[in-house]
PDB file of N, CA and C in Angstrom:
ATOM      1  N   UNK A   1       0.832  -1.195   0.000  1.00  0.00           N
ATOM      2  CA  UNK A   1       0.000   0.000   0.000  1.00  0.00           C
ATOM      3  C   UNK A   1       0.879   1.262   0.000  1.00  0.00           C
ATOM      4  N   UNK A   2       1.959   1.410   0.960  1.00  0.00           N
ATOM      5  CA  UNK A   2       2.589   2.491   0.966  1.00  0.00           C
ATOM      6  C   UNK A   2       3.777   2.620  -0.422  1.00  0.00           C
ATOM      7  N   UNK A   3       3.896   1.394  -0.842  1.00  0.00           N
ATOM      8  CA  UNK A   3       4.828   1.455  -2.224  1.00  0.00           C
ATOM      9  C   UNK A   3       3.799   1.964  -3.065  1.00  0.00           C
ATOM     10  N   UNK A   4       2.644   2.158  -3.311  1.00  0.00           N
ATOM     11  CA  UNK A   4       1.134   2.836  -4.451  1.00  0.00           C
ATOM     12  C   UNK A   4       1.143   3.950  -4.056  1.00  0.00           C
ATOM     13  N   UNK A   5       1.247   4.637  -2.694  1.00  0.00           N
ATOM     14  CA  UNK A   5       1.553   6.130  -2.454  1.00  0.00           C
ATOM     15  C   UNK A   5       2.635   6.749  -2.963  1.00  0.00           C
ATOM     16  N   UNK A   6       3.523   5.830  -2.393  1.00  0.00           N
ATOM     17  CA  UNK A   6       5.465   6.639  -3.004  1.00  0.00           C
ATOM     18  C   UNK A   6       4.991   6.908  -4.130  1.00  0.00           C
ATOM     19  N   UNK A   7       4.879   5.885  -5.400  1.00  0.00           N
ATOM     20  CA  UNK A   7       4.762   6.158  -6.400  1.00  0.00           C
ATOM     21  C   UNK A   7       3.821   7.348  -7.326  1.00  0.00           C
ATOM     22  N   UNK A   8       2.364   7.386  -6.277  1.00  0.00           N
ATOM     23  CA  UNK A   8       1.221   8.213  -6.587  1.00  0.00           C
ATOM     24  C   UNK A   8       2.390   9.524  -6.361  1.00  0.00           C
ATOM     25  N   UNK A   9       2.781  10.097  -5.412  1.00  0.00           N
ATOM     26  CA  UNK A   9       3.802  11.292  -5.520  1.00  0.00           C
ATOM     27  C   UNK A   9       4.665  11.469  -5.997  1.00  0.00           C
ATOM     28  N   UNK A  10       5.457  10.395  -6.286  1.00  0.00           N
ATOM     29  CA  UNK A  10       6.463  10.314  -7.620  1.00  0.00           C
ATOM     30  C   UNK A  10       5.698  11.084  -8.572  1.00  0.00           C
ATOM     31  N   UNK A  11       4.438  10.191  -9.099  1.00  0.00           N
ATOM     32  CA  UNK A  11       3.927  11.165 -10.568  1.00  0.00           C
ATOM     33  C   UNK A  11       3.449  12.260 -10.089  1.00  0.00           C
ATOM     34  N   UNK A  12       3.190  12.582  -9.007  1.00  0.00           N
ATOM     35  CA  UNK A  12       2.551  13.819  -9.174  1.00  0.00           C
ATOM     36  C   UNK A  12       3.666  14.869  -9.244  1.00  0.00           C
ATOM     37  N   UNK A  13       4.640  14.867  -8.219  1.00  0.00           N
ATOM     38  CA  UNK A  13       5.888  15.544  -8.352  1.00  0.00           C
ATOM     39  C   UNK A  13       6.295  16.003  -9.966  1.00  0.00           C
ATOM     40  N   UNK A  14       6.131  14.860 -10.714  1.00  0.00           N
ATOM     41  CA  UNK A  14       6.653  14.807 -11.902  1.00  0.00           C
ATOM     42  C   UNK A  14       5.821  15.703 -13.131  1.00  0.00           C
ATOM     43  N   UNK A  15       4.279  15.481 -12.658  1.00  0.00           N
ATOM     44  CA  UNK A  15       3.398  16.317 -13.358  1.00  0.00           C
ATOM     45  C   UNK A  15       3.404  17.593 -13.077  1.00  0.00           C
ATOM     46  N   UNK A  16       3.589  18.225 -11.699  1.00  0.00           N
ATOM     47  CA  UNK A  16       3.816  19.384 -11.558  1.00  0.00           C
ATOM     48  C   UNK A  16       4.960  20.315 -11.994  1.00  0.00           C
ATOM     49  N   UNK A  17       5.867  19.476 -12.435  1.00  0.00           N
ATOM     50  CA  UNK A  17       6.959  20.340 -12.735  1.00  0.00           C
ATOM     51  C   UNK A  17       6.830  20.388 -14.333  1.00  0.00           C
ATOM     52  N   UNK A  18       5.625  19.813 -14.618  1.00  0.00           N
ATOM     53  CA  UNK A  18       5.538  19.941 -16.007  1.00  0.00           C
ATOM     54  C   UNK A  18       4.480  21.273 -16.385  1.00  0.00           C
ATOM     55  N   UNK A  19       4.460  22.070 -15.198  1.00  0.00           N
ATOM     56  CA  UNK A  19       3.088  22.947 -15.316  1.00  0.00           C
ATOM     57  C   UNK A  19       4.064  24.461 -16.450  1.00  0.00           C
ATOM     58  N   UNK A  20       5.119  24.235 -16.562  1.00  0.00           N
ATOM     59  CA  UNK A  20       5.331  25.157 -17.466  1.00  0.00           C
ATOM     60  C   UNK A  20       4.575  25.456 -18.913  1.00  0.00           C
ATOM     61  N   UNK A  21       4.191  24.016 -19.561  1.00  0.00           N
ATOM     62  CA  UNK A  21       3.912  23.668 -20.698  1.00  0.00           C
ATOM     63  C   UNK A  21       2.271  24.467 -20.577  1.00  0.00           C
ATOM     64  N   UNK A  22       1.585  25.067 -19.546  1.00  0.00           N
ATOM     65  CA  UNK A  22       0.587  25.508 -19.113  1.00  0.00           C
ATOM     66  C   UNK A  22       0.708  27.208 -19.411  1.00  0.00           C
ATOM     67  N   UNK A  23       2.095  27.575 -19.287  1.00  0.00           N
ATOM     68  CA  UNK A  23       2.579  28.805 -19.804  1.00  0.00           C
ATOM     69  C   UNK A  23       2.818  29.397 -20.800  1.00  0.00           C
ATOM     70  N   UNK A  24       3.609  28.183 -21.739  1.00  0.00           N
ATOM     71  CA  UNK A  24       3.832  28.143 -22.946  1.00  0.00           C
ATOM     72  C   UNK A  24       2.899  27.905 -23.800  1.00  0.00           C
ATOM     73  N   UNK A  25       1.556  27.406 -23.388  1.00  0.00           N
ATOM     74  CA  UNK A  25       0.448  27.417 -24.452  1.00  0.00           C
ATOM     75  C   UNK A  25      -0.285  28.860 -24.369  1.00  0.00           C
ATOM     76  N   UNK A  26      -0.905  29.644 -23.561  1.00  0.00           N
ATOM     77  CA  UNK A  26      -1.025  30.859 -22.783  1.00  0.00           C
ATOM     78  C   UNK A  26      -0.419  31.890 -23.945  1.00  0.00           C
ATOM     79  N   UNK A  27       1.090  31.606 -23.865  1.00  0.00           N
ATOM     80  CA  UNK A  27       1.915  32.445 -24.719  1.00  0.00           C
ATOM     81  C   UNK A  27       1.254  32.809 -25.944  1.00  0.00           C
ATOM     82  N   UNK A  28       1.194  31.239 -26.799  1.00  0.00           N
ATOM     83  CA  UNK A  28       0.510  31.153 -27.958  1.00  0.00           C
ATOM     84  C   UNK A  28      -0.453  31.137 -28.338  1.00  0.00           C
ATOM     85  N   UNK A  29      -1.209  31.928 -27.325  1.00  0.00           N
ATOM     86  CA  UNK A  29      -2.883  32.458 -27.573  1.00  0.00           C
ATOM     87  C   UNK A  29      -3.546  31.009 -27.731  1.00  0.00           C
ATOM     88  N   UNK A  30      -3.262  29.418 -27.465  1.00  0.00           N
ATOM     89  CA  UNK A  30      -4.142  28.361 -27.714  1.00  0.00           C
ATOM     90  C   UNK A  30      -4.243  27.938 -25.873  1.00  0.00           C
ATOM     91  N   UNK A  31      -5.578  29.063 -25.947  1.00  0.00           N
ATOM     92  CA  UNK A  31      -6.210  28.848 -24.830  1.00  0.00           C
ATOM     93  C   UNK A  31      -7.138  27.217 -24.668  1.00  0.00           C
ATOM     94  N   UNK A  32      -7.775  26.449 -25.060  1.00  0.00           N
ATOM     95  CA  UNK A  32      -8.431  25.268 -24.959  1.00  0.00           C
ATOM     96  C   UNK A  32      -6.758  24.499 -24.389  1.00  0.00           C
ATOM     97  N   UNK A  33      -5.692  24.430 -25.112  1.00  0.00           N
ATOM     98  CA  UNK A  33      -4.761  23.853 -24.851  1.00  0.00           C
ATOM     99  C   UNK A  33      -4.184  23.621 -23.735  1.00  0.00           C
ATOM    100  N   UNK A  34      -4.166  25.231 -23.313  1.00  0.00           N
ATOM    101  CA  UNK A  34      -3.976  25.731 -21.823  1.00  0.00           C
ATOM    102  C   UNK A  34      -4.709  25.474 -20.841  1.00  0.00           C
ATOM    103  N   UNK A  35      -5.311  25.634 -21.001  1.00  0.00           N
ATOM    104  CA  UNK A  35      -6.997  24.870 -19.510  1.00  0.00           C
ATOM    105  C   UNK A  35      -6.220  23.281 -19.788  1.00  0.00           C
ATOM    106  N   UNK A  36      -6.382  22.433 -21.319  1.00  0.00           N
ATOM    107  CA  UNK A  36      -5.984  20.966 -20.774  1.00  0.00           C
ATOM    108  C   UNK A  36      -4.908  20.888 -19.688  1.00  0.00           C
ATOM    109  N   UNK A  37      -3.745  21.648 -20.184  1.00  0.00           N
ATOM    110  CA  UNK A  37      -2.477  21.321 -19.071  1.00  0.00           C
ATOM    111  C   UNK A  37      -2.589  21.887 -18.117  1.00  0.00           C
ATOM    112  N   UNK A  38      -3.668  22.672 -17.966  1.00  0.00           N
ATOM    113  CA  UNK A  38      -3.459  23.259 -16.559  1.00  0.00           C
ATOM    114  C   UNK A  38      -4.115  22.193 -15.730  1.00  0.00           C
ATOM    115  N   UNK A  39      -5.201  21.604 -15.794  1.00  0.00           N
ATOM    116  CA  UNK A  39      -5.923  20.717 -15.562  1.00  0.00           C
ATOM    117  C   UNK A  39      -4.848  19.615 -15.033  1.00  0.00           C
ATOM    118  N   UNK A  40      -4.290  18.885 -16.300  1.00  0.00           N
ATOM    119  CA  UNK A  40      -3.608  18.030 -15.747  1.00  0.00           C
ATOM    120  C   UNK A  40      -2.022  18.139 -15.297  1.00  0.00           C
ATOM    121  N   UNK A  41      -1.543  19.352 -15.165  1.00  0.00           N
ATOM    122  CA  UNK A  41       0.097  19.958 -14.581  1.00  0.00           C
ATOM    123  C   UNK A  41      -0.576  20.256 -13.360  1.00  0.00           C
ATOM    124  N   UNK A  42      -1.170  21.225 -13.039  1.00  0.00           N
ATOM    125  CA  UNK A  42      -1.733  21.893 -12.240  1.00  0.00           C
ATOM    126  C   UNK A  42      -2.392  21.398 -11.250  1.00  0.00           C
ATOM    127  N   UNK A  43      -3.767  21.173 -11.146  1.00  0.00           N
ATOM    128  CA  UNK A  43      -4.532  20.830 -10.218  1.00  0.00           C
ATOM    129  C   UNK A  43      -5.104  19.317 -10.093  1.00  0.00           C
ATOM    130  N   UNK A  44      -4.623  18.316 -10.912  1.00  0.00           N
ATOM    131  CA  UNK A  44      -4.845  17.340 -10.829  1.00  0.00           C
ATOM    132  C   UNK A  44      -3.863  16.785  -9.828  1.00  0.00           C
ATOM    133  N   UNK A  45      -2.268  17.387  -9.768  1.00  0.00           N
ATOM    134  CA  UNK A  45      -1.598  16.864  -8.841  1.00  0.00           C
ATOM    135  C   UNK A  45      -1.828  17.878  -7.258  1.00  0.00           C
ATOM    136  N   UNK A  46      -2.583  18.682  -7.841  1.00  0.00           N
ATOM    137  CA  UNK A  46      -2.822  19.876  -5.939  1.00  0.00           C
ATOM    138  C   UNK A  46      -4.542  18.582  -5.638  1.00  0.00           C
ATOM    139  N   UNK A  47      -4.618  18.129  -6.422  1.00  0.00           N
ATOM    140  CA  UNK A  47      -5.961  17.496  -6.193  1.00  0.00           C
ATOM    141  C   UNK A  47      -5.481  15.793  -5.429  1.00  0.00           C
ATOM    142  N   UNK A  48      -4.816  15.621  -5.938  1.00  0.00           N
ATOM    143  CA  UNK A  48      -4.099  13.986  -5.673  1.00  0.00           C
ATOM    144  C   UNK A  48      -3.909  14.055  -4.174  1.00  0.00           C
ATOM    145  N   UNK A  49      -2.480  15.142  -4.418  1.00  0.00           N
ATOM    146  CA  UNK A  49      -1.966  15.392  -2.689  1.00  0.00           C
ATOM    147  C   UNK A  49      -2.932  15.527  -1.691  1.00  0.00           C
ATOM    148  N   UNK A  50      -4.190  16.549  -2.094  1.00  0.00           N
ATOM    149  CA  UNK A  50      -5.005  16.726  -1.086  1.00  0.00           C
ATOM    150  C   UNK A  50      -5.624  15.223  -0.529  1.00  0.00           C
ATOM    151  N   UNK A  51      -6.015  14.885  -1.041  1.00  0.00           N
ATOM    152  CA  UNK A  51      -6.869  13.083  -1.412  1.00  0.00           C
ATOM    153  C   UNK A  51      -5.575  12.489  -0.150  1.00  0.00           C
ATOM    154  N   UNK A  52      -4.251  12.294  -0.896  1.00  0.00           N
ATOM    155  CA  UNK A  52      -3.370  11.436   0.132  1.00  0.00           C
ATOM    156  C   UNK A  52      -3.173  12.047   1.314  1.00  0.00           C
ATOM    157  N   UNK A  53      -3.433  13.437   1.104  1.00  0.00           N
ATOM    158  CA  UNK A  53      -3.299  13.964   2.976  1.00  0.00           C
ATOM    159  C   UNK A  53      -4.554  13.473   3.681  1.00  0.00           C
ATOM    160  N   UNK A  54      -5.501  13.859   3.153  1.00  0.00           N
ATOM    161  CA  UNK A  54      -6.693  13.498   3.812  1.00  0.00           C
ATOM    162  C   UNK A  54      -7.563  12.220   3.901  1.00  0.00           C
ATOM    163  N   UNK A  55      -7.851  11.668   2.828  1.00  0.00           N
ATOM    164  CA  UNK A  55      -8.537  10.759   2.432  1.00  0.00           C
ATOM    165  C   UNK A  55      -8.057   9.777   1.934  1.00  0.00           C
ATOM    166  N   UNK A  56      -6.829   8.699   2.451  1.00  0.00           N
ATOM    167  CA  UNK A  56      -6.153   7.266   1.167  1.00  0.00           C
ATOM    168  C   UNK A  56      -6.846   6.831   0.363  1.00  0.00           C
ATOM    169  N   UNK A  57      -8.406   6.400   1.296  1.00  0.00           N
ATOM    170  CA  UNK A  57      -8.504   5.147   0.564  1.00  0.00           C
ATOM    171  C   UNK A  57      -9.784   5.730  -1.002  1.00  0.00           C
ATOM    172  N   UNK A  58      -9.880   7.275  -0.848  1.00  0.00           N
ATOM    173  CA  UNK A  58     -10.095   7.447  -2.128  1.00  0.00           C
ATOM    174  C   UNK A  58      -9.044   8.352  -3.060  1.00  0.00           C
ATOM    175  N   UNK A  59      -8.243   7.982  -3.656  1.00  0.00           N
ATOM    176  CA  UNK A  59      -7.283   8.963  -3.669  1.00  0.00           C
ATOM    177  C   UNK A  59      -7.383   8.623  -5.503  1.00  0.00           C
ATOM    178  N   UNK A  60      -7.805   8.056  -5.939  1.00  0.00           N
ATOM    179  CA  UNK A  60      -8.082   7.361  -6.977  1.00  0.00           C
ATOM    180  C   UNK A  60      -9.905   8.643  -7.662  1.00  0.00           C
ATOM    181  N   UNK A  61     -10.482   9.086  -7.249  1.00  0.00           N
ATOM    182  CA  UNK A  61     -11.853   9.812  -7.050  1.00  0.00           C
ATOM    183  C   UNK A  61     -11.416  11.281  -7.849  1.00  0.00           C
ATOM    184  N   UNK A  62     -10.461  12.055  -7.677  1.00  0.00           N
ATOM    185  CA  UNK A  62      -9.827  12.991  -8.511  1.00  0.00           C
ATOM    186  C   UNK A  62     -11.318  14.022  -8.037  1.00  0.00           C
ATOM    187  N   UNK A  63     -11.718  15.086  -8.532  1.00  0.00           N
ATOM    188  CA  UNK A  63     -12.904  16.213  -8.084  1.00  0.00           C
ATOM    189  C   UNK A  63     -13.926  15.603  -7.402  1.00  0.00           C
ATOM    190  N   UNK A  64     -14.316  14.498  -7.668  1.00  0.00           N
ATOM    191  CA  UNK A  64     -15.549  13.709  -7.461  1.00  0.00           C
ATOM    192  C   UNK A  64     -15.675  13.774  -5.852  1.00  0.00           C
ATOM    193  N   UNK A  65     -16.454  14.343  -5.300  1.00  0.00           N
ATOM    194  CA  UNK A  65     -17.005  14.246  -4.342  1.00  0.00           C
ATOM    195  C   UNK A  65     -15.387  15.028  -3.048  1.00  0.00           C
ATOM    196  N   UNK A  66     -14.850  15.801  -3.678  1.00  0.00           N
ATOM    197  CA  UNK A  66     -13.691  16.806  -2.968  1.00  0.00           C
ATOM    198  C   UNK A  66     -14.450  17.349  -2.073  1.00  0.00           C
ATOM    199  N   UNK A  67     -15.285  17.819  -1.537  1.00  0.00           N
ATOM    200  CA  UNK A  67     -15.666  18.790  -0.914  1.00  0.00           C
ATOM    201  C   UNK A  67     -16.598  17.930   0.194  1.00  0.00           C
ATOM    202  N   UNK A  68     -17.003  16.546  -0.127  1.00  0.00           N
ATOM    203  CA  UNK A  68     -16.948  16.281   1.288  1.00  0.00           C
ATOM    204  C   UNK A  68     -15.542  14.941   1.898  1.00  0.00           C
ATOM    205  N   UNK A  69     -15.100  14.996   1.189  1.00  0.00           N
ATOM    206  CA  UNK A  69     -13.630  14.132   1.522  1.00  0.00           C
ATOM    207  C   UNK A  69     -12.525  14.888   2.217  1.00  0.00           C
ATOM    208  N   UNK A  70     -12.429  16.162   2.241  1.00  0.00           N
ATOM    209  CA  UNK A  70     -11.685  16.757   2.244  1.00  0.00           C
ATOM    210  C   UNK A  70     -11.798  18.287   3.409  1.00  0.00           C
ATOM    211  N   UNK A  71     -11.147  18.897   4.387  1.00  0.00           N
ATOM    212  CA  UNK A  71     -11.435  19.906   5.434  1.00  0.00           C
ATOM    213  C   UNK A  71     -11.994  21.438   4.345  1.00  0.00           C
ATOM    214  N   UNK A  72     -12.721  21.978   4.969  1.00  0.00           N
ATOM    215  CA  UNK A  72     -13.028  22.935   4.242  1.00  0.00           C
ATOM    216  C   UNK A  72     -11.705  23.906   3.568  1.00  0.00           C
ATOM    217  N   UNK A  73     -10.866  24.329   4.091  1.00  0.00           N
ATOM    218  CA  UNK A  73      -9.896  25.322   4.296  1.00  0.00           C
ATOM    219  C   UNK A  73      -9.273  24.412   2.925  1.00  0.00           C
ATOM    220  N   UNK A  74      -8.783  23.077   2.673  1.00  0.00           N
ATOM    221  CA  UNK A  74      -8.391  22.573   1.483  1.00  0.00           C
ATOM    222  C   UNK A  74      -9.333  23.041   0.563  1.00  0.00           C
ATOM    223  N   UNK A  75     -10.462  22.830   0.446  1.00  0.00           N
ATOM    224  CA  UNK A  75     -11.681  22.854  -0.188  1.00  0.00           C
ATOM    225  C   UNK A  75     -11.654  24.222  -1.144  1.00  0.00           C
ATOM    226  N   UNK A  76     -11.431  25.227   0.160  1.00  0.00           N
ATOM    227  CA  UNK A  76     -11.483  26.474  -0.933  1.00  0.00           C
ATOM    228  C   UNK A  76     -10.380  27.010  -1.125  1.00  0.00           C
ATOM    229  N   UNK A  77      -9.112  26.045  -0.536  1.00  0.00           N
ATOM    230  CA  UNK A  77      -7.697  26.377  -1.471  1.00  0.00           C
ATOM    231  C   UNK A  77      -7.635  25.690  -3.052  1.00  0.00           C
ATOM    232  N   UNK A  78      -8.369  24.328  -3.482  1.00  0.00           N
ATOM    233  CA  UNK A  78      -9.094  23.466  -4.594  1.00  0.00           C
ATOM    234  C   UNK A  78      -9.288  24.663  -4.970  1.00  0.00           C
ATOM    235  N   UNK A  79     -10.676  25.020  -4.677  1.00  0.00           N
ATOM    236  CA  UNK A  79     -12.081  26.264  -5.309  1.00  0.00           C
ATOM    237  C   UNK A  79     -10.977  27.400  -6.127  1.00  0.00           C
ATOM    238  N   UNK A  80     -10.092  27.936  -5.297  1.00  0.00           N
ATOM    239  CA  UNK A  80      -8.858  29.000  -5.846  1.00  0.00           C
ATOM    240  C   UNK A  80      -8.311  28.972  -7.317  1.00  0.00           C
ATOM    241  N   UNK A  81      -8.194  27.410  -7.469  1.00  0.00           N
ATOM    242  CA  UNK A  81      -7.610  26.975  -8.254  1.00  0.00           C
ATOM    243  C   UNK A  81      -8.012  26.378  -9.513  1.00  0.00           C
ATOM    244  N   UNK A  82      -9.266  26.097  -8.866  1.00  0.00           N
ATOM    245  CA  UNK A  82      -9.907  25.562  -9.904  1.00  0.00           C
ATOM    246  C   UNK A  82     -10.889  26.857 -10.904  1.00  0.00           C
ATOM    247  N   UNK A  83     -11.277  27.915  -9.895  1.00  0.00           N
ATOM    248  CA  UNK A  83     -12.087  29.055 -10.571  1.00  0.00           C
ATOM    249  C   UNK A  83     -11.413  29.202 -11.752  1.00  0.00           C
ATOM    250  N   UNK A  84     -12.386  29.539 -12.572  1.00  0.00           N
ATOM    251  CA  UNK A  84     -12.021  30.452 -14.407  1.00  0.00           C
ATOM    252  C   UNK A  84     -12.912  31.713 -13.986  1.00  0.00           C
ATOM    253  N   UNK A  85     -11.336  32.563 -14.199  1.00  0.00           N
ATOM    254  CA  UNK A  85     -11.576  34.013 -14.341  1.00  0.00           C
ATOM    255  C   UNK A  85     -12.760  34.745 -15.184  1.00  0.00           C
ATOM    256  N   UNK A  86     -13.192  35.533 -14.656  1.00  0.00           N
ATOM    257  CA  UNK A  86     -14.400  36.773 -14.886  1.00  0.00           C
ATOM    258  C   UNK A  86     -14.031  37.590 -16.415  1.00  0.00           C
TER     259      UNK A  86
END
């Protein structure tokens, strides 16, 4: 079980440092592109971590049901992140 965690943070570590590619689309005005990687650079791995701090045994669930798995104060650090601007 704890060798499926190491690893779950291995990739996430690994996805996050890929959140540049989230910048570089941005650059090139291909916004649809940009939401994908942000999605998955971005908040899919702030979404994971939250899950393994709080919740193991759903850590696999990704948005699905975040807001009651999870302490509020995570919840609307998620919400931060997840909002699309006005």
């Amino acid at each position: 079980m704890l060798r499926r965690y190491k690893a779950l943070l291995k990739k996430m570590k690994y996805r996050y440092a890929q959140h540049a590619r989230v910048l570089k689309y941005v650059r090139r005005g291909l916004y649809p592109e940009a939401f994908a990687y942000y999605q998955r650079y971005v908040l899919e791995p702030l979404v994971s971590l939250s899950r393994m701090r709080y919740m193991l045994a759903y850590t696999d669930y990704g948005l699905v049901h975040i807001s009651q798995h999870t302490p509020k104060e995570s919840v609307e650090k998620l919400t931060y992140f997840a909002r699309c601007p006005r």
